[in-house]
Protein backbone atom coordinates (compact mmCIF):
# COMPACT_ATOMS: atom_id res chain seq x y z
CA UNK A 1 -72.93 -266.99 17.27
CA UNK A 2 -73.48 -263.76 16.55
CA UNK A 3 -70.96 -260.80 15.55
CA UNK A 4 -70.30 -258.13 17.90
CA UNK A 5 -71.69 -255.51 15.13
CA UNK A 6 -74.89 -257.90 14.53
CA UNK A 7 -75.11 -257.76 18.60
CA UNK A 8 -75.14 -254.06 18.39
CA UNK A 9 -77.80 -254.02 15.87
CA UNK A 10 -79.95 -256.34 17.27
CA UNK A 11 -79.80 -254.49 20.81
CA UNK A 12 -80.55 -251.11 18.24
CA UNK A 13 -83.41 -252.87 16.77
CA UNK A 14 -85.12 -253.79 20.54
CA UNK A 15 -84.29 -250.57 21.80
CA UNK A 16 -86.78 -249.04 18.39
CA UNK A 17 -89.36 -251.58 19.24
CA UNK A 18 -89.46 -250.75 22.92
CA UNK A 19 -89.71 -247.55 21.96
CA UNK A 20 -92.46 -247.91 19.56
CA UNK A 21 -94.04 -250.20 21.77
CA UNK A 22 -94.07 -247.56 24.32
CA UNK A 23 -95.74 -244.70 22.25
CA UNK A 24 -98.76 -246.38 22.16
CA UNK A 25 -99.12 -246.85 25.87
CA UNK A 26 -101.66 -244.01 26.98
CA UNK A 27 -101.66 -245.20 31.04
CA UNK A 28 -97.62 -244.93 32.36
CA UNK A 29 -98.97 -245.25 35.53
CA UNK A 30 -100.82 -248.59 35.15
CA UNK A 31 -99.66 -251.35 37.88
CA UNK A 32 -98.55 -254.55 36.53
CA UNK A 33 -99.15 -257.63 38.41
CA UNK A 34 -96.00 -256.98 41.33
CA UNK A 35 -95.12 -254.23 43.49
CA UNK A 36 -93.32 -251.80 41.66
CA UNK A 37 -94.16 -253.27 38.75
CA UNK A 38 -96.21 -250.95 35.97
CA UNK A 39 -98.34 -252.05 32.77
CA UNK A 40 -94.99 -249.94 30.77
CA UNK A 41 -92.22 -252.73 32.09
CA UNK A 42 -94.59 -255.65 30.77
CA UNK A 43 -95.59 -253.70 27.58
CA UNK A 44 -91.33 -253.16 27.21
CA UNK A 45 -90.38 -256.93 28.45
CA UNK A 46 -92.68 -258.69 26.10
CA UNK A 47 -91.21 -256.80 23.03
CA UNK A 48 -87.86 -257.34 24.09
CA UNK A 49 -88.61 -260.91 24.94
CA UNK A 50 -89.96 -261.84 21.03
CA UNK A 51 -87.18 -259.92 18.89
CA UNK A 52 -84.69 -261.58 21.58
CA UNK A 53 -86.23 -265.12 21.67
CA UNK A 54 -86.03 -264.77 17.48
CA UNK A 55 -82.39 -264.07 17.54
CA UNK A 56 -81.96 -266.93 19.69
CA UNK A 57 -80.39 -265.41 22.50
CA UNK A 58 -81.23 -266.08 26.34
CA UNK A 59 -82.45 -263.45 28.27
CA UNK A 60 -82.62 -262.69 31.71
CA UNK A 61 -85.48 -260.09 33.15
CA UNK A 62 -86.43 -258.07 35.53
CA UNK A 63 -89.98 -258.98 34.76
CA UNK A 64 -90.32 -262.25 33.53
CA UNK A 65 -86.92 -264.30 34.52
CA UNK A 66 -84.80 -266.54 32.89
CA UNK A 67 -85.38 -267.33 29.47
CA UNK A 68 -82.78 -269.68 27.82
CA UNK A 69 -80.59 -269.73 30.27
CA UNK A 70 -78.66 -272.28 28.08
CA UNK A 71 -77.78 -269.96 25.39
CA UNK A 72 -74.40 -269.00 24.26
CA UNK A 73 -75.23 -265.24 24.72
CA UNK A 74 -77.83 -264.51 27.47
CA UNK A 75 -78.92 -260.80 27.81
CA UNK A 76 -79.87 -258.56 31.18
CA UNK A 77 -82.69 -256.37 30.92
């Protein structure tokens, strides 16, 4: 399981590759495949989802569900 303080980094580490995810993206207004859904939450959820799924946490989204449900730690998005 991981430590509180690698927790922390690991949510600092997804919150930089969101980020740098997100600089690239020229069209913010792009719709992504649901109402109310744009091409910047897909772009942000499928970053997320990779550094997350490699720490081996679950993860629960907005935009693409439950992932590991069965996980010790499960994170919200």
């Amino acid at each position: 399981m991981l430590s509180a303080d690698e927790l922390l980094a690991l949510f600092v580490d997804v919150a930089v590759g969101v980020r740098r995810a997100l600089d690239g993206v020229d069209d913010w207004h792009r719709l992504g495949d649901r109402a109310g859904q744009y091409g910047i939450d897909l772009t942000a959820d499928e970053v997320a989802l990779a550094m997350l799924d490699d720490a081996g946490v679950g993860v629960l989204s907005e935009e693409s569900g439950l992932r590991h449900g069965d996980a010790e730690i499960v994170v919200v998005l």
